[in-house]
PDB file of N, CA and C in Angstrom:
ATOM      1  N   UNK A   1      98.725 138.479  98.097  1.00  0.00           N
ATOM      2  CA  UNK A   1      99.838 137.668  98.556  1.00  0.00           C
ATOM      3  C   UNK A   1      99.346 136.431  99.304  1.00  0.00           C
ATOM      4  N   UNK A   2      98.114 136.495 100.118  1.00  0.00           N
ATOM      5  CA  UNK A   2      97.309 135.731 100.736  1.00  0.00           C
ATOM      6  C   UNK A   2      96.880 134.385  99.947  1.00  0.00           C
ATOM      7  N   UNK A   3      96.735 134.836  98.663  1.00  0.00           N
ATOM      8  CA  UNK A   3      96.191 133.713  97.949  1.00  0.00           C
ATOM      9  C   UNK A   3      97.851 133.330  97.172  1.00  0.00           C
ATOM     10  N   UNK A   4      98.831 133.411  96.984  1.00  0.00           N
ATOM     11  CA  UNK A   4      99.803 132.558  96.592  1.00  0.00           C
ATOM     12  C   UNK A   4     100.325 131.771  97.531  1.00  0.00           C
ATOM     13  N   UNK A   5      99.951 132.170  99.323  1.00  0.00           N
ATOM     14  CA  UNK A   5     100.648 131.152  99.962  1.00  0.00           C
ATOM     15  C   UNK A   5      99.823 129.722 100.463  1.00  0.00           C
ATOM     16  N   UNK A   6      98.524 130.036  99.607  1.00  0.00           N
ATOM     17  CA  UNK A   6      97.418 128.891  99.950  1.00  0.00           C
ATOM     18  C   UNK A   6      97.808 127.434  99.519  1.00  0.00           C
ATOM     19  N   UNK A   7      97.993 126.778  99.682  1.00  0.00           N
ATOM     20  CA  UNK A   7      98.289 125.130  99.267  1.00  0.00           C
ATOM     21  C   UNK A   7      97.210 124.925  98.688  1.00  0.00           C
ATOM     22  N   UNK A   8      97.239 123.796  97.628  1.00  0.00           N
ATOM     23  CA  UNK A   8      96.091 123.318  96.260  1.00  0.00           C
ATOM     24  C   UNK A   8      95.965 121.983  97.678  1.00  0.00           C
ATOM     25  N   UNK A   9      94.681 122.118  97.659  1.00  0.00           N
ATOM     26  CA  UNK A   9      94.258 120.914  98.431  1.00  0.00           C
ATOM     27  C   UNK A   9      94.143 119.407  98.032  1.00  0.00           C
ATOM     28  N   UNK A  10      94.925 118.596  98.137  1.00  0.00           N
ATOM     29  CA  UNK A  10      95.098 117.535  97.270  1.00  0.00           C
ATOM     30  C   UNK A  10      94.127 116.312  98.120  1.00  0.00           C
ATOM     31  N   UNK A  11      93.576 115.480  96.628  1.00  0.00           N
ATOM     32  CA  UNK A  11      92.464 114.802  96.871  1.00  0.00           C
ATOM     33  C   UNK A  11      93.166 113.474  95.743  1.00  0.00           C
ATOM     34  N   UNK A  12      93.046 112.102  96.530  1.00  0.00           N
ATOM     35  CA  UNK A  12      93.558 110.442  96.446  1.00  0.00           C
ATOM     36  C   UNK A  12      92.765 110.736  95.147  1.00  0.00           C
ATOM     37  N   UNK A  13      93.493 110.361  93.995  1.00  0.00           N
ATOM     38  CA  UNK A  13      93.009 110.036  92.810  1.00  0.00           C
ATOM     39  C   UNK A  13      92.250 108.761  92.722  1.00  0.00           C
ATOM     40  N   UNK A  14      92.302 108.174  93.969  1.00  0.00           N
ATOM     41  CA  UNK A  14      91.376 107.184  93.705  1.00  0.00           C
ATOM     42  C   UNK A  14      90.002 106.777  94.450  1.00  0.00           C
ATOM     43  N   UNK A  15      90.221 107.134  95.533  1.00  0.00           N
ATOM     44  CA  UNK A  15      88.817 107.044  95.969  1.00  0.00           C
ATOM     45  C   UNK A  15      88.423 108.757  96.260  1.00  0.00           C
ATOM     46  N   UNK A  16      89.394 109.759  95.925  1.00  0.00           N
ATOM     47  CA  UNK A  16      88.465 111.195  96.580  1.00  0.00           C
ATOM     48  C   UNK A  16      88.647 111.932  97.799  1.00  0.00           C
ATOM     49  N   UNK A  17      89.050 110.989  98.531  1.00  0.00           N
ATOM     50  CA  UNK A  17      88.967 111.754  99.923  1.00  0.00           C
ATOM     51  C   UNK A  17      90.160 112.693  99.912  1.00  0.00           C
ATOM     52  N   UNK A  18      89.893 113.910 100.643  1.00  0.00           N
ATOM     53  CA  UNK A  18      91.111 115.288 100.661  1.00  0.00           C
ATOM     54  C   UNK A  18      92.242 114.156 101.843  1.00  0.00           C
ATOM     55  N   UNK A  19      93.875 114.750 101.163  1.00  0.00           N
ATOM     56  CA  UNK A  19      94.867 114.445 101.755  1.00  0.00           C
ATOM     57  C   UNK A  19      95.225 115.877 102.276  1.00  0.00           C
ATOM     58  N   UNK A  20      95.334 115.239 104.096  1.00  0.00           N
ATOM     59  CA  UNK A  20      95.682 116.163 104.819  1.00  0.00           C
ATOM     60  C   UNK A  20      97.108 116.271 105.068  1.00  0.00           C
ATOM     61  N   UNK A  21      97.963 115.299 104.859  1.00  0.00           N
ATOM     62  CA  UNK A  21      99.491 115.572 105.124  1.00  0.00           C
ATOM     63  C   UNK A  21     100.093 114.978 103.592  1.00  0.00           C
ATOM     64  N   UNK A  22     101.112 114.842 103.818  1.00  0.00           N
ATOM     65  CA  UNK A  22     101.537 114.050 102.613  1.00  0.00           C
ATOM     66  C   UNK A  22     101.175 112.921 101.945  1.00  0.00           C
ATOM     67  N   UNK A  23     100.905 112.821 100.474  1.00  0.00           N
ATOM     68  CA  UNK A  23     100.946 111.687  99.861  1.00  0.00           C
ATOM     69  C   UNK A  23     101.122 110.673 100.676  1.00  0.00           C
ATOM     70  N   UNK A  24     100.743 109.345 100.719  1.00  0.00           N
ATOM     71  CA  UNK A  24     101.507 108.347 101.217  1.00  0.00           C
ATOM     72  C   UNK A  24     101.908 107.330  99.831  1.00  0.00           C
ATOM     73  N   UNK A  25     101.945 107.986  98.278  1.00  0.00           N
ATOM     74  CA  UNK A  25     101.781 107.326  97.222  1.00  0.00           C
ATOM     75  C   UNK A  25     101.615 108.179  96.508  1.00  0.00           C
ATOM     76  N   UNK A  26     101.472 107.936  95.021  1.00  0.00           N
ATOM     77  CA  UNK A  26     101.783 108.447  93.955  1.00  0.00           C
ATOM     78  C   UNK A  26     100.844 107.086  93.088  1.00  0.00           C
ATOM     79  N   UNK A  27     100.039 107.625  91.716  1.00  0.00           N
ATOM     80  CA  UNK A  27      99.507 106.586  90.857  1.00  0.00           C
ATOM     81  C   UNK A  27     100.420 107.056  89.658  1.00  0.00           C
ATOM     82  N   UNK A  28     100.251 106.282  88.486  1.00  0.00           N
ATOM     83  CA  UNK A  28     101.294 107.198  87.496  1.00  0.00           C
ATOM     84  C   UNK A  28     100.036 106.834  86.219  1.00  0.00           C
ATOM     85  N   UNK A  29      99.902 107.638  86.105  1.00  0.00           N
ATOM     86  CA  UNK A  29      98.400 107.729  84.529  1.00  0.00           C
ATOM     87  C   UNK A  29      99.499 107.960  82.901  1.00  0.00           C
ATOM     88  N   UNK A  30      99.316 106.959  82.348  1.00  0.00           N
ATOM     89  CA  UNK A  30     100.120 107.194  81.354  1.00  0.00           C
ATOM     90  C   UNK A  30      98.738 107.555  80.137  1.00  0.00           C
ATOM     91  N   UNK A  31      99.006 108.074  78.755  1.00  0.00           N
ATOM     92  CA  UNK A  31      97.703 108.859  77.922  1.00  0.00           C
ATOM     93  C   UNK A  31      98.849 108.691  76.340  1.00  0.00           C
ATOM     94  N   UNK A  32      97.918 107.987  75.888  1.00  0.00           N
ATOM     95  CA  UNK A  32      98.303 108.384  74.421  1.00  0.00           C
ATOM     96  C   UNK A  32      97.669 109.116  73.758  1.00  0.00           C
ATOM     97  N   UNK A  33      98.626 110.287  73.311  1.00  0.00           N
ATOM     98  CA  UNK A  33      97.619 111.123  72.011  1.00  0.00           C
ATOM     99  C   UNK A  33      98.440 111.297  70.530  1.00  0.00           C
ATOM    100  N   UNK A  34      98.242 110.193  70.173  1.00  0.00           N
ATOM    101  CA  UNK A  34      99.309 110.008  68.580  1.00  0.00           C
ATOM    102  C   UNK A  34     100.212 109.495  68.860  1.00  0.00           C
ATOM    103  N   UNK A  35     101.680 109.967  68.632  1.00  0.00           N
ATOM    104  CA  UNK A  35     102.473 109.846  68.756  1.00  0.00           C
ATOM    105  C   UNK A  35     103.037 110.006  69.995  1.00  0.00           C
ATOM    106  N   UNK A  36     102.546 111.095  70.643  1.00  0.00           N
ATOM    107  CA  UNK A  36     102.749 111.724  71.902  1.00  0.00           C
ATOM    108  C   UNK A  36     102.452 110.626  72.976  1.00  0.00           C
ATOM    109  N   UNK A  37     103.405 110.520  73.944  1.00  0.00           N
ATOM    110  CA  UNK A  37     102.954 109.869  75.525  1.00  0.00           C
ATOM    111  C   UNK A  37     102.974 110.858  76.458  1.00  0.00           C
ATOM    112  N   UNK A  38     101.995 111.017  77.502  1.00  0.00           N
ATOM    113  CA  UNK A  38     101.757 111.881  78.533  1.00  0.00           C
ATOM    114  C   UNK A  38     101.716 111.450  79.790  1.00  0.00           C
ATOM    115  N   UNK A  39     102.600 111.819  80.610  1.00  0.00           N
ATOM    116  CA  UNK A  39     102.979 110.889  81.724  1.00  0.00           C
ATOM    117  C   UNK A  39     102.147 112.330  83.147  1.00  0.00           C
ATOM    118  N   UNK A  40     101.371 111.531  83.910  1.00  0.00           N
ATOM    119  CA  UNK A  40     101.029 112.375  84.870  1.00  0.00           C
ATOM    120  C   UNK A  40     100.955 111.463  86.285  1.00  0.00           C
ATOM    121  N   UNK A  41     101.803 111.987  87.160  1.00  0.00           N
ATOM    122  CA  UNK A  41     101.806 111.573  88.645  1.00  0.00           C
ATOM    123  C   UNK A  41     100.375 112.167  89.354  1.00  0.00           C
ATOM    124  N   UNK A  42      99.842 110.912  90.117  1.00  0.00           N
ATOM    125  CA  UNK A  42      98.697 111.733  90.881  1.00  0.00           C
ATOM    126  C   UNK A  42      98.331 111.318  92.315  1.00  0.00           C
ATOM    127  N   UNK A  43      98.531 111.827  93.460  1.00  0.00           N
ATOM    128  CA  UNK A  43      98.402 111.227  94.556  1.00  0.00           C
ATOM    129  C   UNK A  43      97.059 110.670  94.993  1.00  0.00           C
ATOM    130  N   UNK A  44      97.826 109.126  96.626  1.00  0.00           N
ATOM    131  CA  UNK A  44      96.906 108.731  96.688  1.00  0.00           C
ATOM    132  C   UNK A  44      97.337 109.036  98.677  1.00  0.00           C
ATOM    133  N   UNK A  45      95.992 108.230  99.121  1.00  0.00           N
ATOM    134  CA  UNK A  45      96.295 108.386 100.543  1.00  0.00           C
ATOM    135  C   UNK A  45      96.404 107.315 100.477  1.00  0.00           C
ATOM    136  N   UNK A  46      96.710 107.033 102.178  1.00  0.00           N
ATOM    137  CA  UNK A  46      98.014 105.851 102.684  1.00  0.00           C
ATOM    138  C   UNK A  46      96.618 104.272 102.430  1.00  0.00           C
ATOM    139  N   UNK A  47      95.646 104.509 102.904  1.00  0.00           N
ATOM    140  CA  UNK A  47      94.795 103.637 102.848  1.00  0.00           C
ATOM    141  C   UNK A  47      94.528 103.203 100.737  1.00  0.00           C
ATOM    142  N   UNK A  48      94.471 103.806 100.060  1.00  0.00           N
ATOM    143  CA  UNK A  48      94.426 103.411  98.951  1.00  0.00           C
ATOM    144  C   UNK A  48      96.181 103.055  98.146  1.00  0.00           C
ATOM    145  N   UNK A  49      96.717 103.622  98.764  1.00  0.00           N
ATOM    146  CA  UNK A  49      98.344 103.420  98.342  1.00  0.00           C
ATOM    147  C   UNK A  49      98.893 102.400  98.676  1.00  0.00           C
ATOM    148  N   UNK A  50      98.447 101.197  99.545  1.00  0.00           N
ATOM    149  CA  UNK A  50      98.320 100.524 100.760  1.00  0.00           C
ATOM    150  C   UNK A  50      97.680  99.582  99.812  1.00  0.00           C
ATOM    151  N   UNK A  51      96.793  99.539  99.562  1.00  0.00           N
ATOM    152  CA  UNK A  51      95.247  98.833  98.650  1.00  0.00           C
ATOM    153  C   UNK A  51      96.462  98.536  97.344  1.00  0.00           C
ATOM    154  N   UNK A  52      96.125  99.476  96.759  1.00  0.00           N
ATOM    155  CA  UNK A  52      96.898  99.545  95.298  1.00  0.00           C
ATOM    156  C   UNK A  52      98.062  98.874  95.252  1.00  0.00           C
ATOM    157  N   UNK A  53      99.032  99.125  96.381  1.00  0.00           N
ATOM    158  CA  UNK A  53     100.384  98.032  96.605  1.00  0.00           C
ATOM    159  C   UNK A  53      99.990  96.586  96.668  1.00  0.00           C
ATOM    160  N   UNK A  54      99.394  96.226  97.509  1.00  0.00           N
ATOM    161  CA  UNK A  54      99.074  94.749  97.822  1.00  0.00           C
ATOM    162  C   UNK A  54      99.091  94.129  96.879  1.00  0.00           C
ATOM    163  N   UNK A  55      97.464  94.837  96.045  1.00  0.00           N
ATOM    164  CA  UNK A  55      97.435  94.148  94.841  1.00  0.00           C
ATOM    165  C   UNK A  55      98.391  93.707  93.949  1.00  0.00           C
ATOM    166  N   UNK A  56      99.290  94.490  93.932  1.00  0.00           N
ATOM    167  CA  UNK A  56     100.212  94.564  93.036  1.00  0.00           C
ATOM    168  C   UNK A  56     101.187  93.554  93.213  1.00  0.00           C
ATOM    169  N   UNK A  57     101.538  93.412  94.024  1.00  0.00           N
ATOM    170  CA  UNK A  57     102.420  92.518  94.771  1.00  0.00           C
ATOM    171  C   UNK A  57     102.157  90.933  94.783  1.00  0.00           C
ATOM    172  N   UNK A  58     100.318  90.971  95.024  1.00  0.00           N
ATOM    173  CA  UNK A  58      99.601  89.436  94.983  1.00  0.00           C
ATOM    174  C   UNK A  58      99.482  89.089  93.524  1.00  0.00           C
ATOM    175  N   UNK A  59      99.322  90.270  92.430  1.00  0.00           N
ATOM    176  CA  UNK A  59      99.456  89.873  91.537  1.00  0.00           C
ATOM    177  C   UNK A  59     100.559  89.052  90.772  1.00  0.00           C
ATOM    178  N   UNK A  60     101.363  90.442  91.087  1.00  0.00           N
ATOM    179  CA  UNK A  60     102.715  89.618  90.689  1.00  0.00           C
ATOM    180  C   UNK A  60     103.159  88.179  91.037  1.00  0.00           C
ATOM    181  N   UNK A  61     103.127  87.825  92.449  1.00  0.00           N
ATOM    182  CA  UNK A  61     102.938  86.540  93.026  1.00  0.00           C
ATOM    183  C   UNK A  61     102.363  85.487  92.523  1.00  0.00           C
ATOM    184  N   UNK A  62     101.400  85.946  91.779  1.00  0.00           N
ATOM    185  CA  UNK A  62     100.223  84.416  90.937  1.00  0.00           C
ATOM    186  C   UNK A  62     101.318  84.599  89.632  1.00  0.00           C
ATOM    187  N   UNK A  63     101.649  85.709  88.788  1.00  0.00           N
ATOM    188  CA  UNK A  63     102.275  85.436  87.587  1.00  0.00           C
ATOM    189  C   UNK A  63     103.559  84.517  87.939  1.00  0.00           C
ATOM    190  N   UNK A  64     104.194  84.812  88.678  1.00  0.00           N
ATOM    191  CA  UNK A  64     105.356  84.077  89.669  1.00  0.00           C
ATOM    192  C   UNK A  64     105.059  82.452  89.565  1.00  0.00           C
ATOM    193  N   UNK A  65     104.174  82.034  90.096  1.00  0.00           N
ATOM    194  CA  UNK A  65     103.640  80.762  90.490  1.00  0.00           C
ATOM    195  C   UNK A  65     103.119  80.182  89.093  1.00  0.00           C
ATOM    196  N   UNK A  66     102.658  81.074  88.354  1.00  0.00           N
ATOM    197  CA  UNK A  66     101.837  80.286  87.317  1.00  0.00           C
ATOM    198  C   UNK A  66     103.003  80.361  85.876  1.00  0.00           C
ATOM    199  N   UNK A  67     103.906  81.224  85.953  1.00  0.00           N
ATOM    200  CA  UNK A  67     105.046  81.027  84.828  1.00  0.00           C
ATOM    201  C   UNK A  67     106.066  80.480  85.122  1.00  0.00           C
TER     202      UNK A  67
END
């Protein structure tokens, strides 16, 4: 019974390090196999979720400016 109430220790899909409280993020890995799409959520911590946003955001910002 000991081992069903154990929590899966979750580790930032992106740089590795173990997450001690909650997600602060989510990555989303999309996979083609044929026809098939495979959608998998994978957490990140607040420091790479943080990272990963910015970018995203500055990116968007240059497409913004440059279209």
């Amino acid at each position: 019974m000991a081992g069903l109430l154990r929590r899966k220790r979750l580790k930032c899909d992106a740089c590795g390090d173990v997450i001690t409280a909650a997600p602060a993020g989510h990555g989303t890995l999309l996979k083609l196999r044929g026809d098939n799409v495979e959608h998998e959520e994978t957490p990140l911590c607040e420091r790479c979720a943080h990272a990963i946003g910015m970018t995203a955001l500055f990116r968007f910002a240059e497409e913004e400016e440059e279209g």
